[in-house]
C-alpha atoms as a PDB file:
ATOM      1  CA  UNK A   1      -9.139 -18.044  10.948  1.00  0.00           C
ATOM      2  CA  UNK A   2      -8.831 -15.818   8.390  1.00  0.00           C
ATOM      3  CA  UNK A   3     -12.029 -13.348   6.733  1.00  0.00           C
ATOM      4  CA  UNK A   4     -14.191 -13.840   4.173  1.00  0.00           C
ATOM      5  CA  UNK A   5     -15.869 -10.455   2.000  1.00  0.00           C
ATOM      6  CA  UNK A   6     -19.343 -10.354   2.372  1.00  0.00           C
ATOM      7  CA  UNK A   7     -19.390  -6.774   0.747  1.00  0.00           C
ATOM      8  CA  UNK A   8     -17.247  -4.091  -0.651  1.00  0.00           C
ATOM      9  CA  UNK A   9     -14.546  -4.426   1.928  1.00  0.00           C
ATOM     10  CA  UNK A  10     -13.383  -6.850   4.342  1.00  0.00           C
ATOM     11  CA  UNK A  11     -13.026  -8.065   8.242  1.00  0.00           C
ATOM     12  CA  UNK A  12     -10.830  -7.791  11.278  1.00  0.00           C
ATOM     13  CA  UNK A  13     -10.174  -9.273  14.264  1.00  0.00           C
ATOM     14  CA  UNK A  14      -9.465  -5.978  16.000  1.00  0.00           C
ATOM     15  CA  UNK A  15     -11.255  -2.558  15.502  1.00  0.00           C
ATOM     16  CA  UNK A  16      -8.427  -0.174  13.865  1.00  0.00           C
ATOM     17  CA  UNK A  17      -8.437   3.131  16.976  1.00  0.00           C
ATOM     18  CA  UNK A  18      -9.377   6.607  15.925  1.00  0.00           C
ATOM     19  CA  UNK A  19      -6.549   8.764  14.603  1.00  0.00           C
ATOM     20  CA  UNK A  20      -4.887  11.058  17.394  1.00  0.00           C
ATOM     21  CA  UNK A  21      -4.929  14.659  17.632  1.00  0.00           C
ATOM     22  CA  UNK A  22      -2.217  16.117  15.390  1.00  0.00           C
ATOM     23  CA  UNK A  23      -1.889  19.059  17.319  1.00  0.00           C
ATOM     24  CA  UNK A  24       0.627  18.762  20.051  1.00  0.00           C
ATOM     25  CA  UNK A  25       2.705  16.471  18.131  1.00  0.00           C
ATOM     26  CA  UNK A  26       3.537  19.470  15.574  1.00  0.00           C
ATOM     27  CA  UNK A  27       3.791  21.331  18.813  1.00  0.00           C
ATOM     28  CA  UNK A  28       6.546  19.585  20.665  1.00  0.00           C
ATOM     29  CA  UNK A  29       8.608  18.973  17.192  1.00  0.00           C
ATOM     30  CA  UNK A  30       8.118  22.886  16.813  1.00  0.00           C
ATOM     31  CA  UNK A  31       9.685  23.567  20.002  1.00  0.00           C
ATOM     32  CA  UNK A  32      12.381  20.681  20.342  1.00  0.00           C
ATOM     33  CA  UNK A  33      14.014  22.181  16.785  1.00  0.00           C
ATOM     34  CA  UNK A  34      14.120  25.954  18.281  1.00  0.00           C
ATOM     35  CA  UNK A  35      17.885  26.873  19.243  1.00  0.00           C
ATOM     36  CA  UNK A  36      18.220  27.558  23.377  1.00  0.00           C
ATOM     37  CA  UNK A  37      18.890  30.977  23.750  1.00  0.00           C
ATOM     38  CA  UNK A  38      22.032  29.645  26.338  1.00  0.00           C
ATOM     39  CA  UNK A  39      23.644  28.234  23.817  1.00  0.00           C
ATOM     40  CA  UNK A  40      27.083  27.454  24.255  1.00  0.00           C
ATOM     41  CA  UNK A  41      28.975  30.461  21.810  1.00  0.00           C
ATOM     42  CA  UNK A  42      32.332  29.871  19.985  1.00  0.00           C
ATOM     43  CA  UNK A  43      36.032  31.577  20.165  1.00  0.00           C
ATOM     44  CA  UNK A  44      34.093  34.395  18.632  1.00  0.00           C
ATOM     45  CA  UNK A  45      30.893  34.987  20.126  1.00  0.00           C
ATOM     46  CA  UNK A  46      28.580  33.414  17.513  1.00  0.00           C
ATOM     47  CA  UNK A  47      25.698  31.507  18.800  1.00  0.00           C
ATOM     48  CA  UNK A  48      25.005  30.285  15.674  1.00  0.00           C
ATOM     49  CA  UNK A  49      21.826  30.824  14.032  1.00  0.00           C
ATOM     50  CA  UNK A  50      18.325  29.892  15.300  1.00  0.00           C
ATOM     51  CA  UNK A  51      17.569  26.315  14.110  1.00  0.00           C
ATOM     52  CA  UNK A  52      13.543  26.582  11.884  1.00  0.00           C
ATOM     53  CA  UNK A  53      10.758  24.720  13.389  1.00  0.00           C
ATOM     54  CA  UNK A  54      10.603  21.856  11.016  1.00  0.00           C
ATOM     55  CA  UNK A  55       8.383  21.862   7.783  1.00  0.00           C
ATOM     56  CA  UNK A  56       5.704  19.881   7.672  1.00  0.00           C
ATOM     57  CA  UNK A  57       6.441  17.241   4.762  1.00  0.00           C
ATOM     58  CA  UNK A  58       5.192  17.874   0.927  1.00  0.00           C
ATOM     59  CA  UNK A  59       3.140  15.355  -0.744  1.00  0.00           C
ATOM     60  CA  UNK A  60       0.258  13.196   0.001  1.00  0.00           C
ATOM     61  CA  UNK A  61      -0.608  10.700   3.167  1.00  0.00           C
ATOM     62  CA  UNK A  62      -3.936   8.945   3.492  1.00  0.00           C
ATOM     63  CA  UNK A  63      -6.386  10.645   6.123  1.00  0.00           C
ATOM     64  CA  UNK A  64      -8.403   8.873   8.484  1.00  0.00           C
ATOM     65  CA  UNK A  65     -11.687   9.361   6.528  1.00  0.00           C
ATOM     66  CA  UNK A  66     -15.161   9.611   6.837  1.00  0.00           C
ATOM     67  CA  UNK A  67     -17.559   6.369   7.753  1.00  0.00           C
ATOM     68  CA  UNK A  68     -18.528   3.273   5.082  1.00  0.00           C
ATOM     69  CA  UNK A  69     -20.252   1.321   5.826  1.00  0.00           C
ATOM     70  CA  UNK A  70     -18.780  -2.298   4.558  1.00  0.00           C
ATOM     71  CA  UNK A  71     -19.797  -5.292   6.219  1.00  0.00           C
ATOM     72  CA  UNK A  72     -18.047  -8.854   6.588  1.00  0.00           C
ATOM     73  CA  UNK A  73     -17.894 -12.056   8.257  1.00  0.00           C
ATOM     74  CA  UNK A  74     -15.156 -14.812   9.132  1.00  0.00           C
ATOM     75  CA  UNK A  75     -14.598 -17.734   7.391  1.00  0.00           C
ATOM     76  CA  UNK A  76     -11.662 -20.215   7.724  1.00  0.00           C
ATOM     77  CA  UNK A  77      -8.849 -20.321   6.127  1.00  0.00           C
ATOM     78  CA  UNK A  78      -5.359 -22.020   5.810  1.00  0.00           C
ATOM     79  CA  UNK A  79      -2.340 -21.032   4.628  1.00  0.00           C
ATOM     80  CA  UNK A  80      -0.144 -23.273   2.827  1.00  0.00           C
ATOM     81  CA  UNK A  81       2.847 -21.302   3.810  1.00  0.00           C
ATOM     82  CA  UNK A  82       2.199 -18.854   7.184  1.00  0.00           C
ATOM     83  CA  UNK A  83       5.307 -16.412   6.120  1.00  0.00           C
ATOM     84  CA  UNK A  84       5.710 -16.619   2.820  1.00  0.00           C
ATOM     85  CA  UNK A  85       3.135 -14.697   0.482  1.00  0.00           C
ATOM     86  CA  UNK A  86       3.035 -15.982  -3.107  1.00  0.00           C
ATOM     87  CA  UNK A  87       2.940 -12.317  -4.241  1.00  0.00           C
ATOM     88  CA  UNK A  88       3.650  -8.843  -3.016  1.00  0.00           C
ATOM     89  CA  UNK A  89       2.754  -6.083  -4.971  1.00  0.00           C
ATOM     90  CA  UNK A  90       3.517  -1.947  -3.867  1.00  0.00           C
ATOM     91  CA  UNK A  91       1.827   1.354  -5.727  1.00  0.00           C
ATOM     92  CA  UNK A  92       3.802   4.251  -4.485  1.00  0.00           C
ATOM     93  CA  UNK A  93       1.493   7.634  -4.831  1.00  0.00           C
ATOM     94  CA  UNK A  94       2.068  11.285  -4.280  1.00  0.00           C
ATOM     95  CA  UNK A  95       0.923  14.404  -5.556  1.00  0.00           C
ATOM     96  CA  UNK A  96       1.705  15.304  -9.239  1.00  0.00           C
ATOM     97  CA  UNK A  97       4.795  17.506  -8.406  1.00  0.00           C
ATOM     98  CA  UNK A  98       5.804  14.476  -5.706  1.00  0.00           C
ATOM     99  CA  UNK A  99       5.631  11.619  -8.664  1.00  0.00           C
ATOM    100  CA  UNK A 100       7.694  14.197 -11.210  1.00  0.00           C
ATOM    101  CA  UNK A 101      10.390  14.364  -7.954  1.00  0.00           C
ATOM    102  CA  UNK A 102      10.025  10.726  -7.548  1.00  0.00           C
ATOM    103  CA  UNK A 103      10.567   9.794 -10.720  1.00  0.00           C
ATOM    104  CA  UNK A 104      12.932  12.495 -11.898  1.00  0.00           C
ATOM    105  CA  UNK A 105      13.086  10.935 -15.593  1.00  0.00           C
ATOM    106  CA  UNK A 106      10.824  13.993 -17.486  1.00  0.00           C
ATOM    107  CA  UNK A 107       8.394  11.243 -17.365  1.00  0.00           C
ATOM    108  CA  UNK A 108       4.473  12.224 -17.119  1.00  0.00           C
ATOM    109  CA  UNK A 109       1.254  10.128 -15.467  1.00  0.00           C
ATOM    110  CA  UNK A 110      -1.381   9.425 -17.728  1.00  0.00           C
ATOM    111  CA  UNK A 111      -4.773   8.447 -17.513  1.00  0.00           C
ATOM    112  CA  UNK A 112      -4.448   4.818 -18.368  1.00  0.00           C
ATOM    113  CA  UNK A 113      -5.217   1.760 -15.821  1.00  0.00           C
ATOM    114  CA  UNK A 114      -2.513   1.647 -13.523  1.00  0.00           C
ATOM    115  CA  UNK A 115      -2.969  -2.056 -12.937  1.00  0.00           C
ATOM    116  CA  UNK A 116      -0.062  -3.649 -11.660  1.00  0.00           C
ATOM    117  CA  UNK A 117      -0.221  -7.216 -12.222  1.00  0.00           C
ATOM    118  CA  UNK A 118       2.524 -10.187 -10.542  1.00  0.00           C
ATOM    119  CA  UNK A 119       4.203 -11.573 -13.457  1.00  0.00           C
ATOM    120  CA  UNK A 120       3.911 -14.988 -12.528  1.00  0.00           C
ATOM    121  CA  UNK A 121       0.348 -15.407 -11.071  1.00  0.00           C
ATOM    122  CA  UNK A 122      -1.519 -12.406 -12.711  1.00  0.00           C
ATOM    123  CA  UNK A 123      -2.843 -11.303  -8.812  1.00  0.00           C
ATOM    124  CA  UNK A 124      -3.503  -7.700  -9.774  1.00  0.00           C
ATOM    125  CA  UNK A 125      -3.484  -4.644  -7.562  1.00  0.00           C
ATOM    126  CA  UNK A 126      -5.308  -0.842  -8.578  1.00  0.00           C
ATOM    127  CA  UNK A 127      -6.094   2.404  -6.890  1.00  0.00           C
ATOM    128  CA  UNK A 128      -9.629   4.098  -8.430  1.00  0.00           C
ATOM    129  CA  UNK A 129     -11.114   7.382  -7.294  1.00  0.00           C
ATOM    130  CA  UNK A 130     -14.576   7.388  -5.673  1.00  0.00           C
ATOM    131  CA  UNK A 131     -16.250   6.995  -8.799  1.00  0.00           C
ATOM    132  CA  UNK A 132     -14.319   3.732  -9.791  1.00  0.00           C
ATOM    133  CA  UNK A 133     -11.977   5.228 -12.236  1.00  0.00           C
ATOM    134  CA  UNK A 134      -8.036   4.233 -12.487  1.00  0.00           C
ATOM    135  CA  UNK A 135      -5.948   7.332 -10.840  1.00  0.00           C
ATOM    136  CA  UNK A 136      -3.531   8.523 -13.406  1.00  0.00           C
ATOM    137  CA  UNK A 137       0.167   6.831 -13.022  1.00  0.00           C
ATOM    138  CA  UNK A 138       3.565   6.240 -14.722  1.00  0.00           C
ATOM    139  CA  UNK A 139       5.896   3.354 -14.297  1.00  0.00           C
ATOM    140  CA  UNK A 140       9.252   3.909 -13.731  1.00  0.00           C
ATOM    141  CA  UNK A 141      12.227   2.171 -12.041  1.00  0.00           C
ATOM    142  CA  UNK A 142      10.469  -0.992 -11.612  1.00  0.00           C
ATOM    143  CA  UNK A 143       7.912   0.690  -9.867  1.00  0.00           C
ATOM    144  CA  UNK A 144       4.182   2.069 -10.368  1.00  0.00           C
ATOM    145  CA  UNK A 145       3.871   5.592  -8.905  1.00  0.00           C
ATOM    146  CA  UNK A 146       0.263   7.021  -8.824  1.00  0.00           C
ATOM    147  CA  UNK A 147      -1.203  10.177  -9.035  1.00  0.00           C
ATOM    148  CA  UNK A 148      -3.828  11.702  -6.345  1.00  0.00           C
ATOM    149  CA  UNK A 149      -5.237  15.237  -5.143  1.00  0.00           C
ATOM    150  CA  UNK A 150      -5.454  16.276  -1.680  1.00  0.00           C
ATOM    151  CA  UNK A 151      -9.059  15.484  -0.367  1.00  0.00           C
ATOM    152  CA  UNK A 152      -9.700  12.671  -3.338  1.00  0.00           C
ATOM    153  CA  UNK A 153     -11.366   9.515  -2.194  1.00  0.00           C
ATOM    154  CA  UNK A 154      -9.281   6.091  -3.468  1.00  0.00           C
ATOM    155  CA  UNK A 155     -10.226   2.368  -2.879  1.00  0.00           C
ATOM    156  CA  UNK A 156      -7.741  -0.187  -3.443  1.00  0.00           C
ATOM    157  CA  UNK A 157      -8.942  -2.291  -6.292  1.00  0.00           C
ATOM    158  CA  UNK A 158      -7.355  -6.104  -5.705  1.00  0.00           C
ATOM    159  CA  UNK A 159      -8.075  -8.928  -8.261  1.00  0.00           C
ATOM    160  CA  UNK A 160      -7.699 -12.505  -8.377  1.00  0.00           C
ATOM    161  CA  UNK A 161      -8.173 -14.234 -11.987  1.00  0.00           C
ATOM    162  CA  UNK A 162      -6.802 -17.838 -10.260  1.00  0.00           C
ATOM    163  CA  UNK A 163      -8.702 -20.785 -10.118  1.00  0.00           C
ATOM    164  CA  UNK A 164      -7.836 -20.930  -5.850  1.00  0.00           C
ATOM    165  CA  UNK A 165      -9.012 -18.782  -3.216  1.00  0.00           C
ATOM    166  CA  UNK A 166      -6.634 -16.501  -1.846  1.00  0.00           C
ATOM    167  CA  UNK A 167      -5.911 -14.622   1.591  1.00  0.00           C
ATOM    168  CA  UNK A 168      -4.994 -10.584   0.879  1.00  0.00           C
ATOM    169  CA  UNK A 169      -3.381  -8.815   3.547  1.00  0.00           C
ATOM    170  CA  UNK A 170      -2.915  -5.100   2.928  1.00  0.00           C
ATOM    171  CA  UNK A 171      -1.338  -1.839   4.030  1.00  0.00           C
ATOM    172  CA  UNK A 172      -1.544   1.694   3.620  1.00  0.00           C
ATOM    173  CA  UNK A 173       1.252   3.906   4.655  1.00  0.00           C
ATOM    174  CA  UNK A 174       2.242   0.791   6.399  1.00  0.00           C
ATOM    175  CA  UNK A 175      -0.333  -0.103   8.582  1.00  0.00           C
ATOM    176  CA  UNK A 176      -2.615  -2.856   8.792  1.00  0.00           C
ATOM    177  CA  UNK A 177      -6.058  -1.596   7.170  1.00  0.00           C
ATOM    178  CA  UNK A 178      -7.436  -4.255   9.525  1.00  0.00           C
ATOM    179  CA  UNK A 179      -6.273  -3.362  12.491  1.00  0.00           C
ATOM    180  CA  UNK A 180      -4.432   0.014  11.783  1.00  0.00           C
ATOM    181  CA  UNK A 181      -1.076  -1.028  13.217  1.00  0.00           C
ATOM    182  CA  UNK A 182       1.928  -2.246  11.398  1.00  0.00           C
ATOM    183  CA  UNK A 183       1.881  -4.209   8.389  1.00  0.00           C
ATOM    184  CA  UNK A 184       3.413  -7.708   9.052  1.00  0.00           C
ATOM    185  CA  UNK A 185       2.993 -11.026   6.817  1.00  0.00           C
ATOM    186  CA  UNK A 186       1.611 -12.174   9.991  1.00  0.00           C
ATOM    187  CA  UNK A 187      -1.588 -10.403  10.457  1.00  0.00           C
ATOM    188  CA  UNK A 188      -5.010 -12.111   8.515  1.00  0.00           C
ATOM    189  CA  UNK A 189      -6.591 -10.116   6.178  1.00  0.00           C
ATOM    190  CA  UNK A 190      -9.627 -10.851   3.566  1.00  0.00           C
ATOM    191  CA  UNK A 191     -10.212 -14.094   1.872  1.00  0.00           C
ATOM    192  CA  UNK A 192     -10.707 -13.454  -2.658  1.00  0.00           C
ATOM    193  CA  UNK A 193     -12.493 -16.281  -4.093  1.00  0.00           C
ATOM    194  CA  UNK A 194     -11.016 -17.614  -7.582  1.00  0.00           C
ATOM    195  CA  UNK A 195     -11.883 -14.615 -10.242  1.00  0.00           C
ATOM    196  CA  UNK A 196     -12.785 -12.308  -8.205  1.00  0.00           C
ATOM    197  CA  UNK A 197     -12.109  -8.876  -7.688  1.00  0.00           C
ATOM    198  CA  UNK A 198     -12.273  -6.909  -4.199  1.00  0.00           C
ATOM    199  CA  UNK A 199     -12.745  -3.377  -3.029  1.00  0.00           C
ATOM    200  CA  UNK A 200     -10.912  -2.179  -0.327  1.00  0.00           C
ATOM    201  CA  UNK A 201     -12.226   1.206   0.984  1.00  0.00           C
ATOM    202  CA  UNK A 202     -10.923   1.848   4.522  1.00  0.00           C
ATOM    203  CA  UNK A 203      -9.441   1.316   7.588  1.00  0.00           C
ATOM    204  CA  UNK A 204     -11.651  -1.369   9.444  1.00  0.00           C
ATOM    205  CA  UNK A 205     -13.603   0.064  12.114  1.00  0.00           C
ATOM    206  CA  UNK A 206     -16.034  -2.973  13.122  1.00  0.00           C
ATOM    207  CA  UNK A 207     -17.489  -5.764  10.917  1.00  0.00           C
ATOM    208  CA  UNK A 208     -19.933  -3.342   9.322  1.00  0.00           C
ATOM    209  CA  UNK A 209     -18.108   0.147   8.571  1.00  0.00           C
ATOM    210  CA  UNK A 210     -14.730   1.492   7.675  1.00  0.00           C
ATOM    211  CA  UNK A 211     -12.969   4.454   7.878  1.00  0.00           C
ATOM    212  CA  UNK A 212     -12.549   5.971   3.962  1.00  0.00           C
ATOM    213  CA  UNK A 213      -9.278   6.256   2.408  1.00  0.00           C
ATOM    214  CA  UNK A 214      -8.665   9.836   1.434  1.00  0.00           C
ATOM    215  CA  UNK A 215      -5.155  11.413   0.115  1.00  0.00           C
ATOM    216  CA  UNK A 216      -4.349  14.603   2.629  1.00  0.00           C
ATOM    217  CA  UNK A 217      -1.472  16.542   3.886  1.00  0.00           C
ATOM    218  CA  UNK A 218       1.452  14.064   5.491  1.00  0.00           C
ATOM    219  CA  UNK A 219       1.010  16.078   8.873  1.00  0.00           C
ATOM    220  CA  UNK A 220      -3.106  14.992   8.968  1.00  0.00           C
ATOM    221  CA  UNK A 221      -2.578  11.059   7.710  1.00  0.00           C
ATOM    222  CA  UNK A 222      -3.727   8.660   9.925  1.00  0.00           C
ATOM    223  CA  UNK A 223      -0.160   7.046   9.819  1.00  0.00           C
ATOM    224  CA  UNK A 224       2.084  10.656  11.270  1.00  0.00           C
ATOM    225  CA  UNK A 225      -1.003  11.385  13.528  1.00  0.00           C
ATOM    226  CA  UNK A 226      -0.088   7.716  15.129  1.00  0.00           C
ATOM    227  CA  UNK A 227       3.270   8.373  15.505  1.00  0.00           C
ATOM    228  CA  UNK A 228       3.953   5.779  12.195  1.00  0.00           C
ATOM    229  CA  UNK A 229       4.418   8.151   9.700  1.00  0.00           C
ATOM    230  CA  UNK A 230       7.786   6.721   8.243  1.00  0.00           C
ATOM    231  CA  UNK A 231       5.835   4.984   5.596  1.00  0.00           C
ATOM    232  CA  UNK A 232       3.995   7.193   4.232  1.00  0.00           C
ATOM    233  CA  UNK A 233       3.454   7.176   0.449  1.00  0.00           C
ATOM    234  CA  UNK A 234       2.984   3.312  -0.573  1.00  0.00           C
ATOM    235  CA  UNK A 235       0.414   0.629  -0.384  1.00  0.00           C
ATOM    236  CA  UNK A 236       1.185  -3.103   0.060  1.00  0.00           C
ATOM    237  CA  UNK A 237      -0.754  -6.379  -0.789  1.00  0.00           C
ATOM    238  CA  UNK A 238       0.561  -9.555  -0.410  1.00  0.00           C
ATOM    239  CA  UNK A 239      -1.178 -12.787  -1.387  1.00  0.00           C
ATOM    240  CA  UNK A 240      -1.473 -16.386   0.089  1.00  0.00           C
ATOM    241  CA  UNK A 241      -2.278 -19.303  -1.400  1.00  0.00           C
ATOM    242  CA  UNK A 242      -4.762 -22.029   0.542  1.00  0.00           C
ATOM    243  CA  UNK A 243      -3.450 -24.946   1.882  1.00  0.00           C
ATOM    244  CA  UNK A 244      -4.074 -28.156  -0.347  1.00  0.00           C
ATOM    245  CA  UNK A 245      -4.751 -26.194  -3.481  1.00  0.00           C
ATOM    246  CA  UNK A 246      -3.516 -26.904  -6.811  1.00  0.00           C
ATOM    247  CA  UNK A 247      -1.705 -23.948  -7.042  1.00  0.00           C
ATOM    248  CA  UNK A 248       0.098 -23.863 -10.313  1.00  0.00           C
ATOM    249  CA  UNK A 249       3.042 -21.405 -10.266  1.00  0.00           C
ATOM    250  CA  UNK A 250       5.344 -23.148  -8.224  1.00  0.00           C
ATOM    251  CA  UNK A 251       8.984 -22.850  -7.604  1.00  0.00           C
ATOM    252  CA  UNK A 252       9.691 -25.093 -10.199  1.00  0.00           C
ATOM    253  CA  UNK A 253       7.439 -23.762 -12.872  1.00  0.00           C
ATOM    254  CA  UNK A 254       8.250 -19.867 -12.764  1.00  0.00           C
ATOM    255  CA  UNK A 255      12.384 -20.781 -12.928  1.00  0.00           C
ATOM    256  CA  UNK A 256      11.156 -23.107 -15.981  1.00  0.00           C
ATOM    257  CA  UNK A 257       9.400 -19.588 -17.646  1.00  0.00           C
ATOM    258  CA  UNK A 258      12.071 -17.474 -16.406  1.00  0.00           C
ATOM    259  CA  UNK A 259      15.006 -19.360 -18.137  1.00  0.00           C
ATOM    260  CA  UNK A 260      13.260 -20.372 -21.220  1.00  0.00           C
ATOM    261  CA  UNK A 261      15.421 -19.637 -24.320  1.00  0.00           C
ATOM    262  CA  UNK A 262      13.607 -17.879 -27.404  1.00  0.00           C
ATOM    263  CA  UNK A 263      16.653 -19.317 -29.696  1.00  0.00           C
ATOM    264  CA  UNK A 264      17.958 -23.146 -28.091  1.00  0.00           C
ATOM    265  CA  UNK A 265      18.989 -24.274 -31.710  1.00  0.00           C
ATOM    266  CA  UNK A 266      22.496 -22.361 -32.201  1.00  0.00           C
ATOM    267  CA  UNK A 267      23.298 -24.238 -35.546  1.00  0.00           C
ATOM    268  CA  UNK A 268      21.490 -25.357 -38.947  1.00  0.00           C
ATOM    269  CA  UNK A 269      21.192 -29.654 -38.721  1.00  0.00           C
ATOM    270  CA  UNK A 270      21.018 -31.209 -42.173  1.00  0.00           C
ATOM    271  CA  UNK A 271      18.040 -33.053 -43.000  1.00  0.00           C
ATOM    272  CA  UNK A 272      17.239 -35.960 -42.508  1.00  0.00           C
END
């Protein structure tokens, strides 16, 4: 059983929980960093130093937003392979000073569609603002990096210009936005009919509303106020094809594009 989009968003099979205080977590790390005043001292008396609380970390997370409301129902669904998604696509995002860190090449976001698209099967992946406009990004490495602002609303934009239906599962910050626990090829996500496009807006709170993404301080993301903050700073989709469908890039066919030779005639033949 997997779940089909009957709006803007998607389904689950378990509500994603409220985030959890972030209070005492900053708390204990505070204290557990702070030097004991017993410290053993050296040959020479010196205690060493007192050890800084730690700093919260720079950049951008995704908060635990306001309610959406977003409404879905199941359909099923069968996966031709369980475990094995036909594509994975990542955007990594940060603040602007976090992507020029990143990406460390003198390189600059700009305002253009930061679509990124799987080669071999054209499934597409985007982050808009509220208003439905591409977030500014650069490519670099091999990867898309996008831009945000601290309080800015984002959906994840995911498109599917195949002539199959497709299961998505994605994460943010590496958990589930279905059931706001770890991301795993395992869980079931939302079902994209062939040519469609999909809007995902939230963490899944019930079959009618989700919790909005919104970029914030790392210490307030949904993710570090779980105690699963180690992930912070990418969003994952991965795609399955149905079971019995025609699907068309196979094994067979993308090492056929891959090794195709722009010049197989090496020498002049005389004519004929």
């Amino acid at each position: 059983m997997a779940l089909l989009v009957a709006g803007c968003g998607g389904g689950t099979a378990q509500q994603a929980g409220p985030p959890l205080t972030g209070k005492q977590p900053q708390a204990a790390r505070a204290a557990a960093s702070a030097t004991p005043s017993n410290a053993p001292a050296s040959a020479d008396g010196y205690r060493g130093a007192p050890t800084p609380a730690i700093a919260p970390h720079p950049g951008l997370g995704t908060l635990w937003g306001e309610d959406r409301d977003s409404h879905v129902n199941q359909a099923q669904f069968t996966r031709r392979t369980p475990a094995r998604p036909v594509a994975v696509l990542s955007l990594y995002y940060n603040d602007r000073a976090g992507v020029a860190a990143m990406i460390g090449s003198g390189q600059r976001p700009d305002s253009v569609d930061n679509v990124f698209t799987d080669a071999d099967s054209r499934l597409a992946v985007r982050l808009l603002d509220g208003k439905g406009a591409p977030l500014p990004s650069v490519h670099a490495g091999g990867r898309t990096y996008v831009v945000g602002e601290n309080g800015q609303r984002y959906v994840i934009d995911v498109r599917n210009p195949t002539g199959n239906r497709v299961e998505v599962v994605a994460t943010v910050d590496g958990l589930d936005v279905l059931d706001g626990r770890p991301g795993s090829y395992a869980k079931r996500g939302y079902l994209l009919a062939p040519g469609a496009s999909l809007q995902i807006d939230g963490f899944r709170r019930s079959a009618d509303s989700v919790a909005a993404f919104r970029f914030g301080a790392v210490s307030n993301s949904y993710a570090e106020l779980k105690g699963e903050g180690r992930n912070v700073g990418v969003i994952g989709v991965a795609f399955f094809d149905e079971a019995g469908s025609t699907w068309p890039w196979t094994e067979r066919e993308i090492s056929r594009r891959k090794s195709a030779d722009p010049f197989p005639g090496q020498y002049a033949q005389p004519p004929r």
